[in-house]
N, C-alpha and C. Protein backbone atom coordinates (compact mmCIF):
# COMPACT_ATOMS: atom_id res chain seq x y z
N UNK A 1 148.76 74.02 118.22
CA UNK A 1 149.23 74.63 119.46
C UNK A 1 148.60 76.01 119.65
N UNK A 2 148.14 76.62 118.45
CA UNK A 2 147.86 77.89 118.47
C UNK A 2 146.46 78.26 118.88
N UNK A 3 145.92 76.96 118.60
CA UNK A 3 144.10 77.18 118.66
C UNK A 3 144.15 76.97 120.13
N UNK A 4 145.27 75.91 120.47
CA UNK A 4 144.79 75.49 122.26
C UNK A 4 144.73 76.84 123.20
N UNK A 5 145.83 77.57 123.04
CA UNK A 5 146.58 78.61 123.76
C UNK A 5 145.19 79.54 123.58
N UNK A 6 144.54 79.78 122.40
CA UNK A 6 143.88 80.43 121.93
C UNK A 6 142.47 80.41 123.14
N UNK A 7 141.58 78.53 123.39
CA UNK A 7 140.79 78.08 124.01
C UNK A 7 141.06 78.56 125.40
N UNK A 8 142.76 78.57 125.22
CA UNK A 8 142.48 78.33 127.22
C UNK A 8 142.90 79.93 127.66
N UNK A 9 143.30 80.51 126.68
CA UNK A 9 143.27 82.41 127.06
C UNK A 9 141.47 82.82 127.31
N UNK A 10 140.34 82.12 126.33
CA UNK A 10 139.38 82.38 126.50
C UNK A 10 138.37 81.64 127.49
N UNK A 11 138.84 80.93 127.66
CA UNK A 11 138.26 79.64 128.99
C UNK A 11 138.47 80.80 130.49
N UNK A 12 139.94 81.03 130.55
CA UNK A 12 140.26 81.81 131.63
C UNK A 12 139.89 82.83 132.05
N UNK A 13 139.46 83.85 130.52
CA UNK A 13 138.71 84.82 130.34
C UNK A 13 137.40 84.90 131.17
N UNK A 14 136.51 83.65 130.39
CA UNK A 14 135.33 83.40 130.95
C UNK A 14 135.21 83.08 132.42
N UNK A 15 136.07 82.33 132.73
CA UNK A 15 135.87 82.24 134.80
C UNK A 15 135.93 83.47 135.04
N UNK A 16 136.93 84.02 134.62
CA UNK A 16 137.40 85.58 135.29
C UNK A 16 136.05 86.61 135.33
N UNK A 17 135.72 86.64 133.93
CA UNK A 17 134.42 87.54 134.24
C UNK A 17 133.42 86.69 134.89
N UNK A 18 132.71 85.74 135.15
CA UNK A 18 131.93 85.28 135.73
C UNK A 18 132.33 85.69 137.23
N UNK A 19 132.78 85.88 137.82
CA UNK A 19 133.15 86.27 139.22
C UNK A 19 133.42 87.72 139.42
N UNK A 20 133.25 88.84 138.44
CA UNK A 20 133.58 90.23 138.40
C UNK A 20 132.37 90.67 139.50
N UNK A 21 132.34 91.57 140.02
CA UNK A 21 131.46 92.56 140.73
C UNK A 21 129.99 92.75 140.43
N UNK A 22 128.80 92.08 140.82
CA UNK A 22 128.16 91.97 140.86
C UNK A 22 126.97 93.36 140.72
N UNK A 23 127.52 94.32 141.62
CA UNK A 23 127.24 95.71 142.09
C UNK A 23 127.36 96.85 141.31
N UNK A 24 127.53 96.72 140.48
CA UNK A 24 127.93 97.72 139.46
C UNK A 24 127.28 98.79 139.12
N UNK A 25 126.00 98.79 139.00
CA UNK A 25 125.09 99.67 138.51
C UNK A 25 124.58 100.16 140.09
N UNK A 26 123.34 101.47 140.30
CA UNK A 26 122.37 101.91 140.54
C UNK A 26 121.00 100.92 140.61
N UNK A 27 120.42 100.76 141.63
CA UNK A 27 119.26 100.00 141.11
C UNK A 27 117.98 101.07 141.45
N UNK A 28 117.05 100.07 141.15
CA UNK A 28 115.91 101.56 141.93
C UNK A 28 115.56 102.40 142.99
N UNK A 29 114.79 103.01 143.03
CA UNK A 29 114.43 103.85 144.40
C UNK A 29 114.18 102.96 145.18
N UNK A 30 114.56 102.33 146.61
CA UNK A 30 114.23 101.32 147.48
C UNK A 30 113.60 101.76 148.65
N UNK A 31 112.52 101.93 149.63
CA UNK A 31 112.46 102.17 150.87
C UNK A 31 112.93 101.23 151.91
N UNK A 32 113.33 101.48 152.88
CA UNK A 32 113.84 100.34 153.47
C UNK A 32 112.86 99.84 154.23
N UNK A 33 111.57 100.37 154.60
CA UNK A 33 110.34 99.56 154.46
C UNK A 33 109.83 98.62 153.77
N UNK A 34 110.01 98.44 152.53
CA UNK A 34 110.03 97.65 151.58
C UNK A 34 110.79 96.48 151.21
N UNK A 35 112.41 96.20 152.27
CA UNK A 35 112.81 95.51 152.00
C UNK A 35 112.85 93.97 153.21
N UNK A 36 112.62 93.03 152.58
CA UNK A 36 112.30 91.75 153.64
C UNK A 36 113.71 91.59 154.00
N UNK A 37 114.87 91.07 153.01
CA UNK A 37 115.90 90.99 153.33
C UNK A 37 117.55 91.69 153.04
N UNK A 38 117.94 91.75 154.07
CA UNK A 38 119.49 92.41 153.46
C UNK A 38 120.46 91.77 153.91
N UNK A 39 121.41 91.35 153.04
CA UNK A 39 122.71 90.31 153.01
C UNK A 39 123.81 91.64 152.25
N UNK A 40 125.09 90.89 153.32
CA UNK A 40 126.28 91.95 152.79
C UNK A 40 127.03 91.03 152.53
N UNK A 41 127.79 90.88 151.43
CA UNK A 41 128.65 89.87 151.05
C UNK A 41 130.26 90.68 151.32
N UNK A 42 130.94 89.79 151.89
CA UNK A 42 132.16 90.18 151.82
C UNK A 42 132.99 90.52 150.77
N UNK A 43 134.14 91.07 150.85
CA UNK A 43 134.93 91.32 149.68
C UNK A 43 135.64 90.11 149.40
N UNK A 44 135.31 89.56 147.82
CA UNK A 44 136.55 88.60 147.25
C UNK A 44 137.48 88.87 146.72
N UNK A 45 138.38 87.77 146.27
CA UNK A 45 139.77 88.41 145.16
C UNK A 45 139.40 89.00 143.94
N UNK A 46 138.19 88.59 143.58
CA UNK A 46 137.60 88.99 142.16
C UNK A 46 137.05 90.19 142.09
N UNK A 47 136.19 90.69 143.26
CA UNK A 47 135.60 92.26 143.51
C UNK A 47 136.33 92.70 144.51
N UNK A 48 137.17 93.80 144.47
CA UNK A 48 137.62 94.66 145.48
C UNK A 48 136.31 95.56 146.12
N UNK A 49 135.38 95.09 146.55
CA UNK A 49 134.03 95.58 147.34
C UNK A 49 133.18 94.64 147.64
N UNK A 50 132.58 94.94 148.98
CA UNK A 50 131.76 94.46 149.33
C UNK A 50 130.41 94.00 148.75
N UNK A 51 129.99 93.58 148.56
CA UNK A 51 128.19 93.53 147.71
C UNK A 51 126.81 93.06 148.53
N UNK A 52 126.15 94.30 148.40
CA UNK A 52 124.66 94.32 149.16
C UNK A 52 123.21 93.91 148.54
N UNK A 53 122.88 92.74 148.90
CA UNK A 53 121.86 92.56 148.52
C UNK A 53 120.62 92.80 149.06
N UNK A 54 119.35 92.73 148.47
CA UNK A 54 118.55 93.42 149.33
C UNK A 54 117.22 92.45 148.65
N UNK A 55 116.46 91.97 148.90
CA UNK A 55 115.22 91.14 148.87
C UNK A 55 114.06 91.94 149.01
N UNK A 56 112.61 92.49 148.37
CA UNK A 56 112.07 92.84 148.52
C UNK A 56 110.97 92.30 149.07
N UNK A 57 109.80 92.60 149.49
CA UNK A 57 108.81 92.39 150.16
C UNK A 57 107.85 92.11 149.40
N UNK A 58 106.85 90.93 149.10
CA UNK A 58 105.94 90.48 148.53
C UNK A 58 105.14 91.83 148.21
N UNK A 59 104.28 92.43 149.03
CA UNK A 59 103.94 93.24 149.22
C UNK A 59 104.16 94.65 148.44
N UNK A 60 105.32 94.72 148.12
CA UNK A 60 105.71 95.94 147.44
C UNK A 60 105.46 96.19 146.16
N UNK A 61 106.01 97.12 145.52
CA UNK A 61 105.75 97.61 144.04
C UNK A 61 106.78 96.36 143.36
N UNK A 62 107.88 96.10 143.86
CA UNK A 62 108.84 95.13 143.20
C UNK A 62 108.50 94.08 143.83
N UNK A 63 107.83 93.22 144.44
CA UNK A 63 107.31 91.67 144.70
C UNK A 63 108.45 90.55 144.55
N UNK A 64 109.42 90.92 145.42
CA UNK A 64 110.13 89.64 145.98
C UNK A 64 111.22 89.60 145.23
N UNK A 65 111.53 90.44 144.65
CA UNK A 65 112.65 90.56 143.19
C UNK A 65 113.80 91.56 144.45
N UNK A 66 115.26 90.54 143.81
CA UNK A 66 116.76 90.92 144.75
C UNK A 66 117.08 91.81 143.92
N UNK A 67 117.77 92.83 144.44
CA UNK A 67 118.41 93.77 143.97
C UNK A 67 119.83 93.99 144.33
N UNK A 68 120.78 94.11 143.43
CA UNK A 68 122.41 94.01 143.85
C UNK A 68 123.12 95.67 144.08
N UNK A 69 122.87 96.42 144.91
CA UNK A 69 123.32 97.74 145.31
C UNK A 69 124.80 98.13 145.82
N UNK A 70 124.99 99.43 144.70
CA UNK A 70 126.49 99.97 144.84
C UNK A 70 126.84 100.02 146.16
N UNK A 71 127.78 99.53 147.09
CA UNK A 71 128.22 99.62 148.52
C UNK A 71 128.69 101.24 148.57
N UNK A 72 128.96 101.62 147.50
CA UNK A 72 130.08 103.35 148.09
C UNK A 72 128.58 104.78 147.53
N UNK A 73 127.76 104.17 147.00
CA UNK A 73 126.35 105.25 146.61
C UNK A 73 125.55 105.78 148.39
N UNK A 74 125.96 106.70 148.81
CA UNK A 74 125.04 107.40 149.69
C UNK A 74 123.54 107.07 150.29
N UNK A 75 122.85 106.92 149.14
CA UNK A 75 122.20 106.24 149.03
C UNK A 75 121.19 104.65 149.69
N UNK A 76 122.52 104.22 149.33
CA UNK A 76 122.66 102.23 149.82
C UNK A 76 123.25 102.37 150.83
N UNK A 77 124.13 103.28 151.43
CA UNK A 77 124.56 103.35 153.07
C UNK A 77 123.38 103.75 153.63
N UNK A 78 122.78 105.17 153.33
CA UNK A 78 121.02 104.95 154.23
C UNK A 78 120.65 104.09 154.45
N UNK A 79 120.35 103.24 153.12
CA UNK A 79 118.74 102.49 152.89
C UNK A 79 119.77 101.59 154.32
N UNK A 80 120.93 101.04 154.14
CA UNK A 80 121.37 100.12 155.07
C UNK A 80 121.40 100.29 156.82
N UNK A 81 121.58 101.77 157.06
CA UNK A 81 121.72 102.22 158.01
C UNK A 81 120.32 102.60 159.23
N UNK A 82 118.81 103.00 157.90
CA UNK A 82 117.65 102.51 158.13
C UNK A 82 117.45 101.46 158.01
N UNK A 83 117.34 100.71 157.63
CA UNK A 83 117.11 99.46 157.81
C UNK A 83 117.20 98.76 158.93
N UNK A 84 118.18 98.72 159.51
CA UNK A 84 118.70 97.85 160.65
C UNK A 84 118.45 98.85 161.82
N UNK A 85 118.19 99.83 162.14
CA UNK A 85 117.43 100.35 162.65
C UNK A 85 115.94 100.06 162.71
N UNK A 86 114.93 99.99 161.88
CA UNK A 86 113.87 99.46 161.28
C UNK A 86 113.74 97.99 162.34
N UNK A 87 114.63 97.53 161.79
CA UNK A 87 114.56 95.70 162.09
C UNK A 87 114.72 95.84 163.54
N UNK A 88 115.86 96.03 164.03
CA UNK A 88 115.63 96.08 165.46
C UNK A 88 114.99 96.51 166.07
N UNK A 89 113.80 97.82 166.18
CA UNK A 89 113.44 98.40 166.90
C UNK A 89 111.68 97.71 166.00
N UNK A 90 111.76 96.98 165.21
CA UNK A 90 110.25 95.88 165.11
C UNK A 90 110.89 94.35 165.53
N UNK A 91 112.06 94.16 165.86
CA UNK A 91 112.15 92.77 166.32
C UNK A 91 111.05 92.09 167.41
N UNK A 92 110.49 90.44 166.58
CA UNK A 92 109.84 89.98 167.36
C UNK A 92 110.64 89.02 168.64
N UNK A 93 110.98 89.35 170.04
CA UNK A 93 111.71 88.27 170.72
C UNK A 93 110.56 86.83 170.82
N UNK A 94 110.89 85.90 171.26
CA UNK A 94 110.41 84.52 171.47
C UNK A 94 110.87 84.49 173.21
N UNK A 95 110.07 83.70 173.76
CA UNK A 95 109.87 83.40 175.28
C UNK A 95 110.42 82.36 175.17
């Protein structure tokens, strides 16, 4: 009985962290020139924050490699705030 209790405290464990906050760290210096894509993930029950991803540009020093950026770093509100600025004002429309 003791080993089971034991398995399923650590089973539970393991889902639990597998779903923790993605965002955690600092990543590198980013230009927002540099980035192809940006996705904002909503907040789940597991992260109390949002999580920003960001896709780089073939082209760049980092070549197509995602990066997972702190939502509350100064920082990652620029790069986000240029950005979408950026994008809209190079949007291609279609006829």
């Amino acid at each position: 009985m003791l080993d089971t209790s034991v398995f399923l405290k650590k089973a539970i464990a393991g889902v639990h962290s597998s779903y923790k906050c993605r965002c955690t760290r600092k990543g590198p210096k980013i230009r927002y020139k540099d980035v192809q894509k940006l996705e904002i993930k909503p907040k789940h029950p597991f992260c109390q924050e949002k999580m920003i991803f960001v896709t780089m540009e073939n082209v760049s020093r980092f070549k197509g490699q995602e990066y997972c950026l702190h939502p509350r770093l100064q920082s990652t509100k620029n790069l986000v705030k240029w950005f979408r600025i950026w994008k809209d004002k190079h949007r291609v429309y279609e006829a």
